[in-house]
Each structure stands twice: as C-alpha cells, then as structure tokens.
N, C-alpha and C. Protein backbone atom coordinates (compact mmCIF):
# COMPACT_ATOMS: atom_id res chain seq x y z
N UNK A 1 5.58 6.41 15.50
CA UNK A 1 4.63 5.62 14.73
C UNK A 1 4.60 6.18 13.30
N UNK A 2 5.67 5.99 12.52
CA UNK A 2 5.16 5.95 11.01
C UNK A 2 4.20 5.55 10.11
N UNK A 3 3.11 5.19 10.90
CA UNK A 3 1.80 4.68 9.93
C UNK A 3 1.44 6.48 10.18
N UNK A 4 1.42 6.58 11.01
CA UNK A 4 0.85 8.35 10.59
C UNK A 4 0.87 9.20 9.85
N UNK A 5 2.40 9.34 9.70
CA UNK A 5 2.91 10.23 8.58
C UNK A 5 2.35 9.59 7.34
N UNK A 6 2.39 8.39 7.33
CA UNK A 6 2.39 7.06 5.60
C UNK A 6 1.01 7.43 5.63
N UNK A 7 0.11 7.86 6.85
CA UNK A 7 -1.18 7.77 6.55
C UNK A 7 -1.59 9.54 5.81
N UNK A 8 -0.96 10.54 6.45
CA UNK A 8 -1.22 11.67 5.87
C UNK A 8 -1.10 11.84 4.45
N UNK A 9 0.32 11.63 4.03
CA UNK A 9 0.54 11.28 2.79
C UNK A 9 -0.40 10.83 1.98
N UNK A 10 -1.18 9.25 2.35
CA UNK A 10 -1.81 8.95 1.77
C UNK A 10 -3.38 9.53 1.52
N UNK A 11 -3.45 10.06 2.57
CA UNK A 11 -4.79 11.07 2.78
C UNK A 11 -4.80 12.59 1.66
N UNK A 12 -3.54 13.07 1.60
CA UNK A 12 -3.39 13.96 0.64
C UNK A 12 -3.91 13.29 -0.13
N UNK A 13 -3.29 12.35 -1.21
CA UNK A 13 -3.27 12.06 -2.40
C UNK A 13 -5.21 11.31 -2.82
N UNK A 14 -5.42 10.50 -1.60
CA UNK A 14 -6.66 10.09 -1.82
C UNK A 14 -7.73 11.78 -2.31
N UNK A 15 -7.64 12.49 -1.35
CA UNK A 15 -8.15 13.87 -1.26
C UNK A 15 -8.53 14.52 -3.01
N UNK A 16 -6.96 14.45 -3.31
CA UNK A 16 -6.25 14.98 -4.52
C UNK A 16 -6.97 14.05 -5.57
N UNK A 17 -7.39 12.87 -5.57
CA UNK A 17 -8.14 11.69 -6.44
C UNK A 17 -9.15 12.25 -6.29
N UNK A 18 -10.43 12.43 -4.86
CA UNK A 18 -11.50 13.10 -4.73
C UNK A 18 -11.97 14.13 -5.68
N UNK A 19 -11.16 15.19 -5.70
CA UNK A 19 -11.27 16.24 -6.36
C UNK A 19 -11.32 16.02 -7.70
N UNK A 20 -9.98 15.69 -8.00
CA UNK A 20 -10.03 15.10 -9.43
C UNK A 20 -11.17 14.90 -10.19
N UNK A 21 -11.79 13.56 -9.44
CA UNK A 21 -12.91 12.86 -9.81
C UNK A 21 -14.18 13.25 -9.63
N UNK A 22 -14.33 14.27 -8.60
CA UNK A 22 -15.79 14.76 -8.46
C UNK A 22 -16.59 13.80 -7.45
N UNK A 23 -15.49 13.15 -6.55
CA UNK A 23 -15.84 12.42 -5.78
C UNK A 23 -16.62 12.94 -4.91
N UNK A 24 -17.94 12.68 -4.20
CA UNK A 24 -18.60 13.15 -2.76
C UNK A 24 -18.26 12.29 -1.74
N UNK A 25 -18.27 11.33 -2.09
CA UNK A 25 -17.47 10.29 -0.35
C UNK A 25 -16.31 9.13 -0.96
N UNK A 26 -15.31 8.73 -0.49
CA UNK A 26 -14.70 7.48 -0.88
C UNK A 26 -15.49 6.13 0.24
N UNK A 27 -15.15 5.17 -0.91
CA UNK A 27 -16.02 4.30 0.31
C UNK A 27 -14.99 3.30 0.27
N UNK A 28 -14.11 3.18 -0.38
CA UNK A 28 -13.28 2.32 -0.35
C UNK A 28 -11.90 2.12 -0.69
N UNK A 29 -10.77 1.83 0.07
CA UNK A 29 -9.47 2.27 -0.56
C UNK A 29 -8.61 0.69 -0.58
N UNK A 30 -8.34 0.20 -1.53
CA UNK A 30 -7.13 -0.66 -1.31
C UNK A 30 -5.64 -0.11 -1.61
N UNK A 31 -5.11 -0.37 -0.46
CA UNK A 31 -3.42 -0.18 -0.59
C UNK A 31 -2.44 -1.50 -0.89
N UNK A 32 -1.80 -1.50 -0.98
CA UNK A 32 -0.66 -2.61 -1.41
C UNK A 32 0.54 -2.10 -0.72
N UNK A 33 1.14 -2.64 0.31
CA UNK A 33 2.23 -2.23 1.20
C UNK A 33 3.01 -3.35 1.43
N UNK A 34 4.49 -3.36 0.59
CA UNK A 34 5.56 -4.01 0.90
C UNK A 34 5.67 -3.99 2.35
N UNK A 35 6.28 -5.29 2.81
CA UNK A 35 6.92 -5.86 4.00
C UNK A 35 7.73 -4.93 4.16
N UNK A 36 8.70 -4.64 3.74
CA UNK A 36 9.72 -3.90 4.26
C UNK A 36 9.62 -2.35 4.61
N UNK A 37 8.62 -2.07 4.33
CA UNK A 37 8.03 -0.85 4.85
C UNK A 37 7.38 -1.17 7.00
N UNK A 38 7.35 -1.96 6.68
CA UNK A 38 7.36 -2.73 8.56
C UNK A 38 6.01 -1.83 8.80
N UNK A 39 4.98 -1.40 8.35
CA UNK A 39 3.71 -1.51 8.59
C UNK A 39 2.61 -2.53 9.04
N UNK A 40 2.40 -1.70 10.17
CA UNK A 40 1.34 -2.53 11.27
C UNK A 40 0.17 -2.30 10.32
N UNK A 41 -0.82 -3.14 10.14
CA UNK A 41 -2.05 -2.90 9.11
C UNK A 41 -2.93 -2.23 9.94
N UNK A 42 -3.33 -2.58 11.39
CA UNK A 42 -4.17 -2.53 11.96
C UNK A 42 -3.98 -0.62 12.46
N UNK A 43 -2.21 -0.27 12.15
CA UNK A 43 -1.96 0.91 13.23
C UNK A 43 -2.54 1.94 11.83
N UNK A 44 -1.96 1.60 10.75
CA UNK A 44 -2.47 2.31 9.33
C UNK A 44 -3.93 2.45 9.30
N UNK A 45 -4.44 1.40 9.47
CA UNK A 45 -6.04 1.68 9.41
C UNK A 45 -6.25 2.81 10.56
N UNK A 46 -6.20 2.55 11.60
CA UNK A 46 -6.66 3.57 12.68
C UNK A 46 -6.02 4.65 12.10
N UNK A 47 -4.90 4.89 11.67
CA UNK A 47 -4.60 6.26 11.48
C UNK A 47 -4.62 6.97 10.22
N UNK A 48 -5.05 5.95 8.81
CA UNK A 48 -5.93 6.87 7.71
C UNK A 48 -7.56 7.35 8.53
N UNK A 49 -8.67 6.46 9.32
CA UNK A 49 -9.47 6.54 9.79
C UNK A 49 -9.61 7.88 10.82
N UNK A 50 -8.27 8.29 11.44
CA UNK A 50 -8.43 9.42 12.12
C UNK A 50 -7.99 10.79 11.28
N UNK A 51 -6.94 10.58 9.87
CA UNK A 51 -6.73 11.38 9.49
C UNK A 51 -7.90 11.92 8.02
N UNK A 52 -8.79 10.92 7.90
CA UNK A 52 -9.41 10.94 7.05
C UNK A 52 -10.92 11.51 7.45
N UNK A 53 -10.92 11.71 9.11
CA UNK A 53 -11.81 12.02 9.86
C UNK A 53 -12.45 13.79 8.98
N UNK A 54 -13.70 13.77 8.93
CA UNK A 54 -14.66 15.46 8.21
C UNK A 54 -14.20 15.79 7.17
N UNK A 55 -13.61 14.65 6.32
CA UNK A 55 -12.79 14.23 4.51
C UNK A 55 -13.79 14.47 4.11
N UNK A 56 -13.63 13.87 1.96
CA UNK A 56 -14.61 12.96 1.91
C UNK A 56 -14.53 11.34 1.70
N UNK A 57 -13.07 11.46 2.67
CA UNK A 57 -12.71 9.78 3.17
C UNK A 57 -13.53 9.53 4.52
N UNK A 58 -13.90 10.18 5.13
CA UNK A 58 -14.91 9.76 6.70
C UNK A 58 -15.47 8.66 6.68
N UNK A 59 -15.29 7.17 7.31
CA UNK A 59 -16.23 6.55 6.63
C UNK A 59 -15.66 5.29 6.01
N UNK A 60 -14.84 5.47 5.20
CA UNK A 60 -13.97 4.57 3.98
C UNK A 60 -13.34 3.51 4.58
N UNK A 61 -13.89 1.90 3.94
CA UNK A 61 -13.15 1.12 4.51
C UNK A 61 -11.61 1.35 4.03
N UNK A 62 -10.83 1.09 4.31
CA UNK A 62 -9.85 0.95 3.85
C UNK A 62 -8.92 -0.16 4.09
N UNK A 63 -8.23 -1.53 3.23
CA UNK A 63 -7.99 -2.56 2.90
C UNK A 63 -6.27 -2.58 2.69
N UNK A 64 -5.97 -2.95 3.52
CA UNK A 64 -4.04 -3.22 3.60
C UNK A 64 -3.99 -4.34 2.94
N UNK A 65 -3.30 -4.70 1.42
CA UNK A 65 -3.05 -6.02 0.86
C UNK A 65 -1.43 -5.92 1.02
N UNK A 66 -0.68 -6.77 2.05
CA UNK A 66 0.70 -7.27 2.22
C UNK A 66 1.36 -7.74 1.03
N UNK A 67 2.75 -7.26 0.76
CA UNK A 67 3.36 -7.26 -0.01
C UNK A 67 4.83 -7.91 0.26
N UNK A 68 4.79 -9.18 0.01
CA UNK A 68 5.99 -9.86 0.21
C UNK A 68 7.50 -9.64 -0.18
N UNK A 69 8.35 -9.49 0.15
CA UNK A 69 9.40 -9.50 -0.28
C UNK A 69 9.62 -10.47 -1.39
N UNK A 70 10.78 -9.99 -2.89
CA UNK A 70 11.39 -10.97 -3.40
C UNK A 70 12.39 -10.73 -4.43
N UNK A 71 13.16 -11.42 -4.34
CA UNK A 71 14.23 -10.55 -4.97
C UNK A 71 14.96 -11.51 -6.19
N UNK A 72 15.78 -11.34 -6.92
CA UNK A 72 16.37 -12.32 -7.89
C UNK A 72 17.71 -11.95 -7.63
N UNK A 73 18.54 -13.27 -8.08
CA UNK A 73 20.02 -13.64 -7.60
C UNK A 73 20.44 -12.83 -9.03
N UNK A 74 21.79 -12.59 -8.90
CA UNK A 74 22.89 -11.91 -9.67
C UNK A 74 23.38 -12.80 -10.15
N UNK A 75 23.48 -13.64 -9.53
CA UNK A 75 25.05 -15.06 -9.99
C UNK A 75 23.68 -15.96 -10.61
N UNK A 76 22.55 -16.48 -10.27
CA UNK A 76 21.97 -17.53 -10.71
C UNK A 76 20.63 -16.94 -11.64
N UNK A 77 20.26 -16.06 -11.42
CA UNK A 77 18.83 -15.15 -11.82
C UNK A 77 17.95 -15.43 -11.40
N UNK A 78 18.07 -16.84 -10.10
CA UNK A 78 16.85 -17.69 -9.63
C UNK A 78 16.06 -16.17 -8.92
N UNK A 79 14.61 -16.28 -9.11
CA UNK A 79 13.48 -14.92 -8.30
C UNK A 79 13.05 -15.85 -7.02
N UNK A 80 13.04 -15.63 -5.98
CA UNK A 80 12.61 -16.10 -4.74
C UNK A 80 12.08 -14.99 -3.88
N UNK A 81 11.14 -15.98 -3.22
CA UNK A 81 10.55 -15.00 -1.75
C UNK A 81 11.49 -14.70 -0.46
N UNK A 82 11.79 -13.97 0.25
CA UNK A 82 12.15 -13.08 1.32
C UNK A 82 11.81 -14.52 2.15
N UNK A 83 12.33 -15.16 3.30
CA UNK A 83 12.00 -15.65 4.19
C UNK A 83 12.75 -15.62 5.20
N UNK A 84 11.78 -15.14 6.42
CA UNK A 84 12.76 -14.90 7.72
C UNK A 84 14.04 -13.68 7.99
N UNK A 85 13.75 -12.70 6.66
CA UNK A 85 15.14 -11.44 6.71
C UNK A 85 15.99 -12.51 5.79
N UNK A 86 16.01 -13.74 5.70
CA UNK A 86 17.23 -14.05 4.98
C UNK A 86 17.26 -13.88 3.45
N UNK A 87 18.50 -13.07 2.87
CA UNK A 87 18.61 -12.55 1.70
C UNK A 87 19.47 -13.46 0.97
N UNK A 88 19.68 -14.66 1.36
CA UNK A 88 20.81 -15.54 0.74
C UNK A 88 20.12 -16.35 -0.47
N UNK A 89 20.51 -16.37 -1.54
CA UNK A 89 19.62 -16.74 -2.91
C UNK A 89 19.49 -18.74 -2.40
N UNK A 90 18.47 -19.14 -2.59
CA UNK A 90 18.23 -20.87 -2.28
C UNK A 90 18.73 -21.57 -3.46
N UNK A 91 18.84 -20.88 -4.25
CA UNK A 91 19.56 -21.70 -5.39
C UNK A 91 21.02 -22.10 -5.16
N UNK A 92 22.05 -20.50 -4.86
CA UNK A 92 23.38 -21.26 -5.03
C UNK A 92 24.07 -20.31 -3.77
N UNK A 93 22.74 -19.99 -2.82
CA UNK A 93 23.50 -19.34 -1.98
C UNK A 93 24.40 -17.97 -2.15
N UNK A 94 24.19 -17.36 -2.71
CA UNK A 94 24.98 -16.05 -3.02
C UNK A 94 24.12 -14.90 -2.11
N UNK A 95 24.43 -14.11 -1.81
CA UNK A 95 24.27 -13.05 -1.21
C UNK A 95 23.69 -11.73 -2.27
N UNK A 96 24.59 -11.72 -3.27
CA UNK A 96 24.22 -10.78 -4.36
C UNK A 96 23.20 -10.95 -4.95
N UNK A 97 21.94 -10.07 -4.32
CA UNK A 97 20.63 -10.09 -4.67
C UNK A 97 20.09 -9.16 -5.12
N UNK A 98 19.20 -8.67 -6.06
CA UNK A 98 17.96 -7.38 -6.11
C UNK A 98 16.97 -7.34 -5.83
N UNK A 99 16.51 -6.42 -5.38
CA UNK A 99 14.85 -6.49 -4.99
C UNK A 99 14.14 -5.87 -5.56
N UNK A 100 13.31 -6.88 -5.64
CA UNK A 100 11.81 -6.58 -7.18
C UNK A 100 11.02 -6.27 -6.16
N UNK A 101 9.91 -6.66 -4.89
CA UNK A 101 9.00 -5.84 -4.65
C UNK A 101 9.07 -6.03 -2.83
N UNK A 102 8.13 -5.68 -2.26
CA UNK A 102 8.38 -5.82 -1.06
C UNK A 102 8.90 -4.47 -0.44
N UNK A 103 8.99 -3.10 -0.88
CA UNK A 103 9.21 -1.81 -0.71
C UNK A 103 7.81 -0.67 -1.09
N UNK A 104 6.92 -1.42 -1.88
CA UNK A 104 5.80 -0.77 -2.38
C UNK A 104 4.81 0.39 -1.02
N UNK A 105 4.18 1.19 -1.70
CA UNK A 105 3.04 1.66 -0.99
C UNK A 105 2.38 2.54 -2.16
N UNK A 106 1.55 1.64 -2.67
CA UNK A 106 0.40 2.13 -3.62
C UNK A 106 -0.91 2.09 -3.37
N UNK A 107 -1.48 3.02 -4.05
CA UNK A 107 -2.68 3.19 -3.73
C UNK A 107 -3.34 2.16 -5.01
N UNK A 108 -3.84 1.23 -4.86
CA UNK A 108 -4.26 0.19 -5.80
C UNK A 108 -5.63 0.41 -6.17
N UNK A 109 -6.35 0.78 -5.44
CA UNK A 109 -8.05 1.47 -6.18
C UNK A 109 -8.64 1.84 -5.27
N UNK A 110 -9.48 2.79 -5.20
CA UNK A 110 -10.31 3.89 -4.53
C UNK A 110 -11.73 3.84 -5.33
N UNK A 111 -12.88 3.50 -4.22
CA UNK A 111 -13.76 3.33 -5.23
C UNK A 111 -14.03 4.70 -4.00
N UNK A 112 -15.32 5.38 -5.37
CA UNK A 112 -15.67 6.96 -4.64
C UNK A 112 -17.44 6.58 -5.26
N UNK A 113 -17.63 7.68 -4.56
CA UNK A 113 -19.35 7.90 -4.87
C UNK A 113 -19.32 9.11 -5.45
N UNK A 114 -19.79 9.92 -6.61
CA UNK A 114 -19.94 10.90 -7.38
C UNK A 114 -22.14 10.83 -6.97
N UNK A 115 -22.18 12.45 -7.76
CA UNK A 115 -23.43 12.89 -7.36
C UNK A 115 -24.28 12.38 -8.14
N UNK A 116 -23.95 11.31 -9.44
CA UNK A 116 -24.45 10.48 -10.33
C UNK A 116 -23.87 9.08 -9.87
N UNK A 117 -23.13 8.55 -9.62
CA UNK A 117 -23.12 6.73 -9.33
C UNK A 117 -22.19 6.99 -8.58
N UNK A 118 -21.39 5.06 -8.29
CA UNK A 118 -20.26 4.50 -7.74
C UNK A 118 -19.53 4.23 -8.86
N UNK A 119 -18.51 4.78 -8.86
CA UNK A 119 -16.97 4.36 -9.61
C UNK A 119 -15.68 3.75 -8.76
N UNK A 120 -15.33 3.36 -10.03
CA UNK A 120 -13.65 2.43 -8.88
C UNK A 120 -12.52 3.18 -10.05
N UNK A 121 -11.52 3.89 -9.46
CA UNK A 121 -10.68 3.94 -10.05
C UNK A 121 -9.51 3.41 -9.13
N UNK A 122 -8.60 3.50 -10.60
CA UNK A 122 -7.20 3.00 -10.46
C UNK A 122 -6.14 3.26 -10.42
C-alpha cells in the first residue's frame, strides 16, 4: 500500500509547515494528486489520519483533489485529456506525446490554527 509511505512523506512536510508557522493544530489540508500516481483517496485519507495521529495534524480534515492526466502531441501540439490509458493524440493519432500533469502530489494549502487566529497557507 503506497498511500502510506505518500502519506508519511506528506506528514513530514505538513509537520515541517507546522513548525515553520507556529502552527498549534492543522485543521485542514488540500492535496492535488495526479492519476497516475494510482492513489486510492479514501486509502490516503486513512493513512495521513493514522500517521498524523498525537501531531499537530490529529484531527485535520484532509481533502484529495484528482488530477487528470494530459498531455500535448509532438507532431500536432493538440493538449488533450488522458482517456482510458490511451496515449494516442485525437487529433492526428500519433503516439508521440508529453505529459503536462497527471504525475503531481502537492500539498495545495494547509490551513493551521496559531495561538492568535486561523491562517491558510500555500
């Protein structure tokens, strides 16, 4: 189960924001996770939620926003969406493609509670 590891990782770094910021609890995390990373949303949540367990993530909703595949043709420059694994450009059919997003795992904003207010950073 690689949401675990993806989740520790991400637990460092939230942690590492905490501190930073003078955070006392996070209450909220949005991530942005490319498709092709083949993340279960539901297995990620349970397992930032267990790794985030006596943090000062304990608590924190945390929000999986899916990240579609899409890539642009070589031969045509047409940009299209990923559909079905198929990488064949709809314009002229070529194979020779790049991929612009759909590999991501960012941490897109963390809102925290400090010992004076609620902040959202980015």
């Amino acid at each position: 189960m690689h949401e675990t590891f993806m989740a520790q990782q991400i637990a460092a770094e939230l942690i590492r924001l905490a501190e930073q910021h003078k955070a006392t609890r996070l209450t909220r995390v949005v991530l942005k996770v490319g498709a092709m990373r083949q993340v279960v949303p539901e297995l990620l949540n349970f397992a930032l939620a267990a790794v985030m367990k006596d943090t000062v993530g304990d608590g924190a909703q945390f929000v999986v926003e899916p990240v579609p595949p899409r890539c642009r043709c070589r031969k045509c420059a047409a940009e299209f969406e990923v559909e079905r694994w198929s990488y064949l450009c709809p314009s002229c059919g070529s194979g020779d493609v790049a991929g612009l997003t759909g590999d991501e795992l960012i941490i897109e904003t963390v809102t925290f509670e400090t010992d004076d207010e609620e902040k959202e950073a980015e």
